[in-house]
Protein backbone atom coordinates (compact mmCIF):
# COMPACT_ATOMS: atom_id res chain seq x y z
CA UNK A 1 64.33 118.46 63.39
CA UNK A 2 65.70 118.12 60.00
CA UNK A 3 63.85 114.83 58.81
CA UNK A 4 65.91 114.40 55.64
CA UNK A 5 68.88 114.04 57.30
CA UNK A 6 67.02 112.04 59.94
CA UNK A 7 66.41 109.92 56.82
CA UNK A 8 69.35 109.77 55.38
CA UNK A 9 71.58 108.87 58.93
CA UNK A 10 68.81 105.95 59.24
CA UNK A 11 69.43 104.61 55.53
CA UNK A 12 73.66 104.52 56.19
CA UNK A 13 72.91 103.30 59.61
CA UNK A 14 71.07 100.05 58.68
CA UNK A 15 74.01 98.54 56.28
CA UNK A 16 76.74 99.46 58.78
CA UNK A 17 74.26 96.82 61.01
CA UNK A 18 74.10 99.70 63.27
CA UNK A 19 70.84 98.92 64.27
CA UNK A 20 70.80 101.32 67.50
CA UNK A 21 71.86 104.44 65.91
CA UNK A 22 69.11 103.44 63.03
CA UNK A 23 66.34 102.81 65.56
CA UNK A 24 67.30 106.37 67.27
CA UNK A 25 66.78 108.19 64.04
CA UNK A 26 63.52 105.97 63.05
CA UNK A 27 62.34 106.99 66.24
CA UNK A 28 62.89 110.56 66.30
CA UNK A 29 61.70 110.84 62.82
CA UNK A 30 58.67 108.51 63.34
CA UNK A 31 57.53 111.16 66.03
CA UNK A 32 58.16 114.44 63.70
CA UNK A 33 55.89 112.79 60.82
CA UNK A 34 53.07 111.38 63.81
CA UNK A 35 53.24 115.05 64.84
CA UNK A 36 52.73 116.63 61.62
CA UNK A 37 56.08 117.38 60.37
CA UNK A 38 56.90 117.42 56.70
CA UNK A 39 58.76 114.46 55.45
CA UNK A 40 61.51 113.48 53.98
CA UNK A 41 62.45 112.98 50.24
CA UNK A 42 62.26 109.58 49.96
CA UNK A 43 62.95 109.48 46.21
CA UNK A 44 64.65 111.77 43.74
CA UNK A 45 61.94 112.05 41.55
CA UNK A 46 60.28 115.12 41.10
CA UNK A 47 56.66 115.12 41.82
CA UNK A 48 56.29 112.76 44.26
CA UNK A 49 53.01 112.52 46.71
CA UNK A 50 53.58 114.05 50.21
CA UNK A 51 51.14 112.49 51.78
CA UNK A 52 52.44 108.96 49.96
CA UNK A 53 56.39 109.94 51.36
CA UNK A 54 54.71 110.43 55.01
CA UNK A 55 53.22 107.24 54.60
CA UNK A 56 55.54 105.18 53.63
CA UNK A 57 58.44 106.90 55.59
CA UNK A 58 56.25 106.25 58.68
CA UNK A 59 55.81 102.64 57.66
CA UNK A 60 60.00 102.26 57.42
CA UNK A 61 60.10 103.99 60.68
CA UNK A 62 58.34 101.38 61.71
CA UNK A 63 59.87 98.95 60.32
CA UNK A 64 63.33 99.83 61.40
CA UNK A 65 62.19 100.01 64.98
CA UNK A 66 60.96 96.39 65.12
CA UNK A 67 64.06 94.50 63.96
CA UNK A 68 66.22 96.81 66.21
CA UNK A 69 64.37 95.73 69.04
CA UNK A 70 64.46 91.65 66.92
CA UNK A 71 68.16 92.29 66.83
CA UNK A 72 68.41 93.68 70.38
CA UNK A 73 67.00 90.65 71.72
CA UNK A 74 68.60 87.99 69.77
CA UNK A 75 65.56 86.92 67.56
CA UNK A 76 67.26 88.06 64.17
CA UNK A 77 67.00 85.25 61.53
């Protein structure tokens, strides 16, 4: 598992509104950091938290699951 480049397909997924492929790489990502895995560089800054990127790339994982599945079933407003 390479979770930056899990990361990075996710973030050029979601503008192309391809919401699918997005939720895929949430997904397989979301499992890697509930596992333990390291995560991704979220930022370009130097210094940043780990334990803040896991959190907060969990919480997008998240996040990107839920309005694939909205989308999915029509409920996108």
């Amino acid at each position: 598992m390479d979770p930056q480049a899990a990361w990075d397909a996710m973030m050029l997924a979601i503008p192309a509104d391809r919401f699918d492929e997005a939720s895929e790489h949430a997904e397989a990502l979301h499992e890697w950091l509930l596992g333990g895995g390291f995560p991704p560089r979220l930022t370009r800054e130097e210094g940043d938290d780990t334990g803040t990127q896991r959190l907060v790339g969990l919480a997008v994982c998240r996040m990107v699951m839920a309005f694939a599945d909205q989308h999915e079933s029509g409920l996108e407003q």
